[in-house]
C-alpha atoms as a PDB file:
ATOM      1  CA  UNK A   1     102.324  -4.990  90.860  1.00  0.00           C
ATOM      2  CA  UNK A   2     101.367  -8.707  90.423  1.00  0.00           C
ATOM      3  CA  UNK A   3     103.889 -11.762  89.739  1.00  0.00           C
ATOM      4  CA  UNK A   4     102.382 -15.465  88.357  1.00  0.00           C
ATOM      5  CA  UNK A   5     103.950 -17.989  90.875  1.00  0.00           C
ATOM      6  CA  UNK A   6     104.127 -21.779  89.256  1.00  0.00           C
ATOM      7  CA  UNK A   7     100.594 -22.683  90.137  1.00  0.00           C
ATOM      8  CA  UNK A   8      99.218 -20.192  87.937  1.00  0.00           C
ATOM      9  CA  UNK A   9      98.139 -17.488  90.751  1.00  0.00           C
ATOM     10  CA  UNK A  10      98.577 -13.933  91.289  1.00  0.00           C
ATOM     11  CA  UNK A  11     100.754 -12.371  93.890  1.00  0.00           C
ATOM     12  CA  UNK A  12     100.694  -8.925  95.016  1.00  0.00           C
ATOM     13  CA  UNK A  13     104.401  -7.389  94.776  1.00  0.00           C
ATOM     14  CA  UNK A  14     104.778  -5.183  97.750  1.00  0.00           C
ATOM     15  CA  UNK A  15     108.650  -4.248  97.437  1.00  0.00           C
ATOM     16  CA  UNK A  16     107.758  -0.864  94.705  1.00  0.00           C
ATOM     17  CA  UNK A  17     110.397   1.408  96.211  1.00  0.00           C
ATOM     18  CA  UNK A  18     109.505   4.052  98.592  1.00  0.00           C
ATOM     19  CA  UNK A  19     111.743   6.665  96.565  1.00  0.00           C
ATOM     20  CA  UNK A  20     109.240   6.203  93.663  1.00  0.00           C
ATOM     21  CA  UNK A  21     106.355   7.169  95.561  1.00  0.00           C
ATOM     22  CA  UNK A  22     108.012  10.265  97.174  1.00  0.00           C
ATOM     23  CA  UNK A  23     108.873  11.774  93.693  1.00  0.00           C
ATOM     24  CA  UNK A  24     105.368  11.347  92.551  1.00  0.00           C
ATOM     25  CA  UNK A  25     104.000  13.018  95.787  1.00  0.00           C
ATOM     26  CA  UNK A  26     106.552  15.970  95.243  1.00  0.00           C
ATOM     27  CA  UNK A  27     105.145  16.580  91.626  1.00  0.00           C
ATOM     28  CA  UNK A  28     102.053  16.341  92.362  1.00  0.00           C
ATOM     29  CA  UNK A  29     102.299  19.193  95.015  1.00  0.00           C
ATOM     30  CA  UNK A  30     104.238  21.296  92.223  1.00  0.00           C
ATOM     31  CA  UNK A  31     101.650  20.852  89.750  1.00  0.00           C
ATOM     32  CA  UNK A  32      99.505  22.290  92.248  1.00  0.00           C
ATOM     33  CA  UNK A  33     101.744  25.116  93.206  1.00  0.00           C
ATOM     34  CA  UNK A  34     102.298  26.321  89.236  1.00  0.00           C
ATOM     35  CA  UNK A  35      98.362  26.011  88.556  1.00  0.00           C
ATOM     36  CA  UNK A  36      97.690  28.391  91.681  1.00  0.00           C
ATOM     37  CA  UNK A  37     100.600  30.653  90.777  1.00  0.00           C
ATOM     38  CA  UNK A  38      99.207  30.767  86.845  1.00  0.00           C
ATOM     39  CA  UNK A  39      96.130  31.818  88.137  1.00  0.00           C
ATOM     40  CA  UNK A  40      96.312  34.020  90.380  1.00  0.00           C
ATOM     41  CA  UNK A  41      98.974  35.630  87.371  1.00  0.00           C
ATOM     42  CA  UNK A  42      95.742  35.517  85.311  1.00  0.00           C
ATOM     43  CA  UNK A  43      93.769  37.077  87.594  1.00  0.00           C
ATOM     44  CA  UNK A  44      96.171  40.154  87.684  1.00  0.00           C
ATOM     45  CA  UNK A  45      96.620  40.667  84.149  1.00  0.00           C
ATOM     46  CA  UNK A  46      92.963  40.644  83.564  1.00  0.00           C
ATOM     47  CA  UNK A  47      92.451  43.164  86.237  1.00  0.00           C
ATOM     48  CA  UNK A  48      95.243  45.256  84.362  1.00  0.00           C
ATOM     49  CA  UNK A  49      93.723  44.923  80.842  1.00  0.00           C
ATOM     50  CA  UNK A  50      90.204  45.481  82.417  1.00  0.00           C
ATOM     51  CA  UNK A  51      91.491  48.836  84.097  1.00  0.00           C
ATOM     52  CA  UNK A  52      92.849  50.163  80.866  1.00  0.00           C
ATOM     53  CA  UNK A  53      89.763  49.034  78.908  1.00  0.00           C
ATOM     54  CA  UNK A  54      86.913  49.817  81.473  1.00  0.00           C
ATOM     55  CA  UNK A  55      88.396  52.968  82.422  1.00  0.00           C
ATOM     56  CA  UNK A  56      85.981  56.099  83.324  1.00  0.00           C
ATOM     57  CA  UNK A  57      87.520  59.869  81.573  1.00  0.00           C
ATOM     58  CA  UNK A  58      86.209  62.595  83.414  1.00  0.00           C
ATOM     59  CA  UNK A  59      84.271  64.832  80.731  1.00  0.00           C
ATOM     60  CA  UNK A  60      83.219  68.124  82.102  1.00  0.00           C
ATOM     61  CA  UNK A  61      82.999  69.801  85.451  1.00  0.00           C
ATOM     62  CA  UNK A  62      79.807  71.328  87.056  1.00  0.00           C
ATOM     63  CA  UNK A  63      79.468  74.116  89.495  1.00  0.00           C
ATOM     64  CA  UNK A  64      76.514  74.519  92.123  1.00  0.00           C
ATOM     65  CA  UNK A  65      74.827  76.720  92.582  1.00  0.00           C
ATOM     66  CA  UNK A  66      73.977  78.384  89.374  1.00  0.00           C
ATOM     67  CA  UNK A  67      70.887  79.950  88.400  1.00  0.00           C
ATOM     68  CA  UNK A  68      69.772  83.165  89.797  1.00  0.00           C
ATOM     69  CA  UNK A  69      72.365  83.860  92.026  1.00  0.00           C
ATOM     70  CA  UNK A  70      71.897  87.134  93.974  1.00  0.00           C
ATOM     71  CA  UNK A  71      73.887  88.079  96.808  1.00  0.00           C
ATOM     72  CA  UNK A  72      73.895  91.297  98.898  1.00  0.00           C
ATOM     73  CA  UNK A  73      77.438  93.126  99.301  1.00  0.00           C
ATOM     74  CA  UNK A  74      79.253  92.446 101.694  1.00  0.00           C
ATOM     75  CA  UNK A  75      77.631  88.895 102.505  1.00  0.00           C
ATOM     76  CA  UNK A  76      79.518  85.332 100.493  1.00  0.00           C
ATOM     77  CA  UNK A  77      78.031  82.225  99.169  1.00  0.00           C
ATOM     78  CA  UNK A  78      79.564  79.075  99.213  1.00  0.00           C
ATOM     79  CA  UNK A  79      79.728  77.469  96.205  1.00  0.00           C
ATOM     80  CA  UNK A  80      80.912  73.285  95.007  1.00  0.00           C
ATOM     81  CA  UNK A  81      81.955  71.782  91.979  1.00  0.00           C
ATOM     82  CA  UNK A  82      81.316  67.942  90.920  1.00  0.00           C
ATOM     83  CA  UNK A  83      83.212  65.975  88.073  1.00  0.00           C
ATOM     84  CA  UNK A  84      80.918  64.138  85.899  1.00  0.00           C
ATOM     85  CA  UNK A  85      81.932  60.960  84.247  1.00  0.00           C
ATOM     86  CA  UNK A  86      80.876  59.105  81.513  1.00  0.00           C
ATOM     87  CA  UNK A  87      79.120  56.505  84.352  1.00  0.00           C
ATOM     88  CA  UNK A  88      79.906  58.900  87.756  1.00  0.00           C
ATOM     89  CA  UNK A  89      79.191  62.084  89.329  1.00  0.00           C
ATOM     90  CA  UNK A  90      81.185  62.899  92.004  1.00  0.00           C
ATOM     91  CA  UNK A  91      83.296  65.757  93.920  1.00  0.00           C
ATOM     92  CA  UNK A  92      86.313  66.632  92.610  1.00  0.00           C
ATOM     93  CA  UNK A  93      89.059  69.055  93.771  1.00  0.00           C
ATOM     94  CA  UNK A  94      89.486  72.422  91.914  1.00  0.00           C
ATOM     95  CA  UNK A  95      91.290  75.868  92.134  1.00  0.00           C
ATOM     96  CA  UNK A  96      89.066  78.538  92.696  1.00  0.00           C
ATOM     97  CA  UNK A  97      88.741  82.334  90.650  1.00  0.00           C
ATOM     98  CA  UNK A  98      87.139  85.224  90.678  1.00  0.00           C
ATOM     99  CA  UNK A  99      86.417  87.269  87.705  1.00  0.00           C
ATOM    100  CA  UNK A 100      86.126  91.354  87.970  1.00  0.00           C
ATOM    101  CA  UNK A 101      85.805  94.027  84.964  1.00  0.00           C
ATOM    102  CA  UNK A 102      87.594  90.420  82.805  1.00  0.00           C
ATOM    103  CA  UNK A 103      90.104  89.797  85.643  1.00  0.00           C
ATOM    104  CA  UNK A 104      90.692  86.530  87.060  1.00  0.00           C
ATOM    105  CA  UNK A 105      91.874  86.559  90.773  1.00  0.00           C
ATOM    106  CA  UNK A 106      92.378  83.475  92.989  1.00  0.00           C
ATOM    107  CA  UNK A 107      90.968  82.964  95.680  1.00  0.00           C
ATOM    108  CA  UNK A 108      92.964  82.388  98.821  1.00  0.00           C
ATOM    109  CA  UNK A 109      91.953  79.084 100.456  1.00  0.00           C
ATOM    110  CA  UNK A 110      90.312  77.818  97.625  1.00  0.00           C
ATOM    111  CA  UNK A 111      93.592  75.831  96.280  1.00  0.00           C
ATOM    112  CA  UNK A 112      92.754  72.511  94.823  1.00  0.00           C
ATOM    113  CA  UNK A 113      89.226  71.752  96.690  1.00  0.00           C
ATOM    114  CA  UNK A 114      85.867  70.962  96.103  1.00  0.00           C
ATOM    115  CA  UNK A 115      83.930  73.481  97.757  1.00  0.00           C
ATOM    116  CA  UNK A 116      84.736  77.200  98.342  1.00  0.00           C
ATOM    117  CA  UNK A 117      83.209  80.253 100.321  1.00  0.00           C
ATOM    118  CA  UNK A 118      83.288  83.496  97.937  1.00  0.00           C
ATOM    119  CA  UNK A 119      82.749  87.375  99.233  1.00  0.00           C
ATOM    120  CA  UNK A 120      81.259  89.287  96.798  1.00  0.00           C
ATOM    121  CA  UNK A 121      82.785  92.207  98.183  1.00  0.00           C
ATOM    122  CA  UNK A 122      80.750  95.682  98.710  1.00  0.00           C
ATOM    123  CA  UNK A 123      79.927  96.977  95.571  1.00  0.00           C
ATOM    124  CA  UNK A 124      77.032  96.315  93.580  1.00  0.00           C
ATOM    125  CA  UNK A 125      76.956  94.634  90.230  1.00  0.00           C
ATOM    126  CA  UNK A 126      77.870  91.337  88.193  1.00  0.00           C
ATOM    127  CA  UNK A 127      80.993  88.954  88.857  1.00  0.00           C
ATOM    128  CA  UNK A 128      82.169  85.575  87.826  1.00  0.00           C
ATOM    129  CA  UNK A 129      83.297  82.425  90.098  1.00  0.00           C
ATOM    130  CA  UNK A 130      85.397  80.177  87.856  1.00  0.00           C
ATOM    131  CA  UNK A 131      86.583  76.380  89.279  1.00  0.00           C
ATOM    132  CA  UNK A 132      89.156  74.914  86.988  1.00  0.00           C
ATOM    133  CA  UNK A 133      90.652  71.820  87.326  1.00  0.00           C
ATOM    134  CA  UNK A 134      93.645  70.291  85.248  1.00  0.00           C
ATOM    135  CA  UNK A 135      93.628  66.518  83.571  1.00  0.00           C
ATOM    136  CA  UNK A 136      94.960  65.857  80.073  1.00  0.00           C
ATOM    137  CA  UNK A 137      93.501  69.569  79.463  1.00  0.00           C
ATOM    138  CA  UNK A 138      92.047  72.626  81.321  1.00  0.00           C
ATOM    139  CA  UNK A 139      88.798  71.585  82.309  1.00  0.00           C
ATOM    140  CA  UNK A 140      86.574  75.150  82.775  1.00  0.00           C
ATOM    141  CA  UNK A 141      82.946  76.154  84.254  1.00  0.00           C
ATOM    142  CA  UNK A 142      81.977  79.257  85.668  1.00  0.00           C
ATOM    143  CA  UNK A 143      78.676  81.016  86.998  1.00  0.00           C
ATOM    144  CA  UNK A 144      77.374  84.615  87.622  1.00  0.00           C
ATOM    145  CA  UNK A 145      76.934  85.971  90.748  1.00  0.00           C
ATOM    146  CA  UNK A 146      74.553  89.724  90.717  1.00  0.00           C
ATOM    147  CA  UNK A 147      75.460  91.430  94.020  1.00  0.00           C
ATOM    148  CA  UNK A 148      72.684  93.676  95.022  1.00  0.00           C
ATOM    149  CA  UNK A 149      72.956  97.384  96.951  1.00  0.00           C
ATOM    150  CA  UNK A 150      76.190  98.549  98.193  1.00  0.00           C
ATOM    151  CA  UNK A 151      77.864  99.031 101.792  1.00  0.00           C
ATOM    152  CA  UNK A 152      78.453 102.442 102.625  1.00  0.00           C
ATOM    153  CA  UNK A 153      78.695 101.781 106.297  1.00  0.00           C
ATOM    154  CA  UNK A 154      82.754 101.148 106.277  1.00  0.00           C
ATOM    155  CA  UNK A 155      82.974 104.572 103.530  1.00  0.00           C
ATOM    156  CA  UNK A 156      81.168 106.494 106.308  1.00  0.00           C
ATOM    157  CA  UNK A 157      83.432 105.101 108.978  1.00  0.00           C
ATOM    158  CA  UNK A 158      86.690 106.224 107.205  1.00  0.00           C
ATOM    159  CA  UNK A 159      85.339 109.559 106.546  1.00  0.00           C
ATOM    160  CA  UNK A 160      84.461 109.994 109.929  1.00  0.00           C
ATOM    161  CA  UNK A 161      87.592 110.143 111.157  1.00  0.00           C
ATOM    162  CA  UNK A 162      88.583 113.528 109.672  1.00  0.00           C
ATOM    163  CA  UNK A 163      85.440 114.944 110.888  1.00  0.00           C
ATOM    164  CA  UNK A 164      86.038 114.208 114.516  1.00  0.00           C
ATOM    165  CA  UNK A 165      89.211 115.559 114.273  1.00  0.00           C
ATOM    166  CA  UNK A 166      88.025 118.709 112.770  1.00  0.00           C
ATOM    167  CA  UNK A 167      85.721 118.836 116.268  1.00  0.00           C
ATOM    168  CA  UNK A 168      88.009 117.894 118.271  1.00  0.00           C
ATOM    169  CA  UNK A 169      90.292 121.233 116.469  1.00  0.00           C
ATOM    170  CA  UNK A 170      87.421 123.385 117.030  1.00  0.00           C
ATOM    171  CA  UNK A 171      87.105 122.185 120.772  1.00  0.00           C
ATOM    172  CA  UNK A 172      90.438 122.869 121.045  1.00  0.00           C
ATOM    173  CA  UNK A 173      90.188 126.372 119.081  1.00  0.00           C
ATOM    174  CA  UNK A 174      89.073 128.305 122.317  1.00  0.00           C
ATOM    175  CA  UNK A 175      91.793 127.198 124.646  1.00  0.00           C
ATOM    176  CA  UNK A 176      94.276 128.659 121.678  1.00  0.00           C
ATOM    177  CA  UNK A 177      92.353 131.816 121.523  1.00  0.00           C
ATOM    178  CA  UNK A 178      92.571 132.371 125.655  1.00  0.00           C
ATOM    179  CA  UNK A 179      95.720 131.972 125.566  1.00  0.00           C
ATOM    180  CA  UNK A 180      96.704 134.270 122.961  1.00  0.00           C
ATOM    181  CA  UNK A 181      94.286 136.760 123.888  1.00  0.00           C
ATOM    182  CA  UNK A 182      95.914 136.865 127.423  1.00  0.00           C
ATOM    183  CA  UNK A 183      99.398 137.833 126.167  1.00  0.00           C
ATOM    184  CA  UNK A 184      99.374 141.135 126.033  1.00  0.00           C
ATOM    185  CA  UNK A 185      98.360 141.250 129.175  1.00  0.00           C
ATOM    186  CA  UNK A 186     101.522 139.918 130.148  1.00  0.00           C
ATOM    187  CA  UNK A 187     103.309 142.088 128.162  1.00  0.00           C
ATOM    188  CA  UNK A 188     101.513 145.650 128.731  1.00  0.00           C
ATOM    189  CA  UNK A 189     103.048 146.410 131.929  1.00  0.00           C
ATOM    190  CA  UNK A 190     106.828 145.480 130.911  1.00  0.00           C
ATOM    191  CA  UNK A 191     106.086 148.092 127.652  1.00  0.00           C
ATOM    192  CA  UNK A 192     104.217 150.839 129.846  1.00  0.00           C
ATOM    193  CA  UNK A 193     107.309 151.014 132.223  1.00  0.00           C
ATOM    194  CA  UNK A 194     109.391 151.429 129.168  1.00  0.00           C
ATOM    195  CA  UNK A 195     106.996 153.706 128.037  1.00  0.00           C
ATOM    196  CA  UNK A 196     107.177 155.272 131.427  1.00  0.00           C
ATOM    197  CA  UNK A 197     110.765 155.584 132.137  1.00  0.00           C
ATOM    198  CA  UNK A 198     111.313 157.207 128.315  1.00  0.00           C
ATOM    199  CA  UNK A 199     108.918 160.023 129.149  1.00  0.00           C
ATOM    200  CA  UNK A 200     110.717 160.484 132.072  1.00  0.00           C
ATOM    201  CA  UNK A 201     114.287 160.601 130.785  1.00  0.00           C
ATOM    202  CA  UNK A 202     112.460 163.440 127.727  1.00  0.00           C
ATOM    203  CA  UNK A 203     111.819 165.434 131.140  1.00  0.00           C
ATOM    204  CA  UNK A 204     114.579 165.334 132.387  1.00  0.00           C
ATOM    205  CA  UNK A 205     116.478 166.412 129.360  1.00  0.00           C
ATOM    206  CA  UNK A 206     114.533 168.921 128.585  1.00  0.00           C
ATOM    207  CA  UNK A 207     114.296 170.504 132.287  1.00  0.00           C
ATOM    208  CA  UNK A 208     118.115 170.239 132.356  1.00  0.00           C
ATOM    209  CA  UNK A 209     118.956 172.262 128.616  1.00  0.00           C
ATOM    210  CA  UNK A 210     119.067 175.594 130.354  1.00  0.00           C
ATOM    211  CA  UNK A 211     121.806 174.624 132.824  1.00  0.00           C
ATOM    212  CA  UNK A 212     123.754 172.432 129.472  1.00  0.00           C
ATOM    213  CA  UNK A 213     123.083 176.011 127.548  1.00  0.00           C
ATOM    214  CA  UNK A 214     124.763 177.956 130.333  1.00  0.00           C
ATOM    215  CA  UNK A 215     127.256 175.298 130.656  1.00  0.00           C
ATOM    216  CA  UNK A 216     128.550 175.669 126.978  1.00  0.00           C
ATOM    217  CA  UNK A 217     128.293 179.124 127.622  1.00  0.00           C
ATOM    218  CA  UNK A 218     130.625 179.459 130.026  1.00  0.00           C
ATOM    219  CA  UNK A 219     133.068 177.080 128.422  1.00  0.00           C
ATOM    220  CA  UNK A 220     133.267 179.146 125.136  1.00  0.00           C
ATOM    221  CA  UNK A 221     133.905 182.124 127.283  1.00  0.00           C
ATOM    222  CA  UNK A 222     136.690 180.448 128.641  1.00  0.00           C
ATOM    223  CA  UNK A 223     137.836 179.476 125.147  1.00  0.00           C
ATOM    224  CA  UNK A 224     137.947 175.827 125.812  1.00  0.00           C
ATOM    225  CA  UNK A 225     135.505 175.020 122.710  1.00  0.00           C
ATOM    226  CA  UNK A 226     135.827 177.113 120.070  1.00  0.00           C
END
């Protein structure tokens, strides 16, 4: 500030107080502070409204492989599903079926990912891989799969289990049949001696009636059986 002395001049006024100038410092540094803080607040809301404006909806989902599949039985194929968005395509995690005579099974390991290997099992003919995934609804795509031929290889295995046993039975037979076949000879001599000794005791008998006859004889002549 100035101040006109008597002779008509200008002089500087250097006694402004000091607690002036501090509380103009200190606003200016809050001005500064709330224009930063408004927009860095500005920056954040547009980001918020942008997201809800500018945001991508995931229309369909896409399986690959899908045209001409062929497979043998017993081998698998490995198959991968994309989402595709209205500006994206990209891989996206899905739960994994397979369809048989209209019957959806689920695939173990193939929970909520974005590829999956599938057997095709080992019977010829047609199945279906489905991926589904779940967003505001059930979002479905699915592809055939022809399996070719058959494996007979593991049938022939399981049936060739009675038939070895049925050798193995028939190896065995003869050992059964020696053995029976050698009983009686075990047993002939016990039922010849038997045989033997009854002939003998007939003999006997029969060589000793004359002297029972004579016996009873002489008893009923001495009146002891009448």
């Amino acid at each position: 500030m100035y101040n006109i002395t008597r002779s008509g001049t200008f002089q500087t006024n250097t006694n402004i107080p000091l607690n002036l100038m501090e509380s103009k410092s200190r606003l200016g540094i809050l001005s500064v502070i709330a224009l930063s803080l408004m927009i860095v607040q500005g920056v954040m809301v547009w980001r918020s409204l942008s997201a809800q404006l500018f945001v991508d909806p995931l229309i369909y989902i896409d399986i690959s492989p899908r045209e001409n599949l062929q497979v043998d039985a017993g081998k698998s194929i490995t198959f991968k599903v994309d989402g595709v968005y209205t500006s994206a395509v990209m891989p996206i995690e899905a739960n994994w079926y397979k369809v048989m005579n209209g019957v959806a099974e689920q695939l173990t390991g193939c929970d909520l990912v974005d590829t999956c290997e599938v057997s095709v099992g080992n019977q010829g003919g047609e199945m279906k891989v489905q991926a589904r995934v779940q967003v505001d609804q059930l979002l479905i795509d699915e592809v055939s799969v022809s399996v070719v031929g058959s494996v007979i290889q593991d049938d022939s295995t399981h049936e060739a289990a009675p038939t070895q046993q049925l050798e193995n039975a028939e190896q065995d037979a003869p050992a059964v049949t020696t053995t029976t076949a050698t009983q009686p000879m075990v047993i002939a001599p016990v039922v010849r001696r038997q045989q033997v000794r009854r002939e003998a005791m007939r003999r006997q008998a029969v060589s000793n009636a004359p002297l029972v006859k004579s016996f009873i004889k002489r008893m009923r002549s001495r009146r002891w059986l009448r």
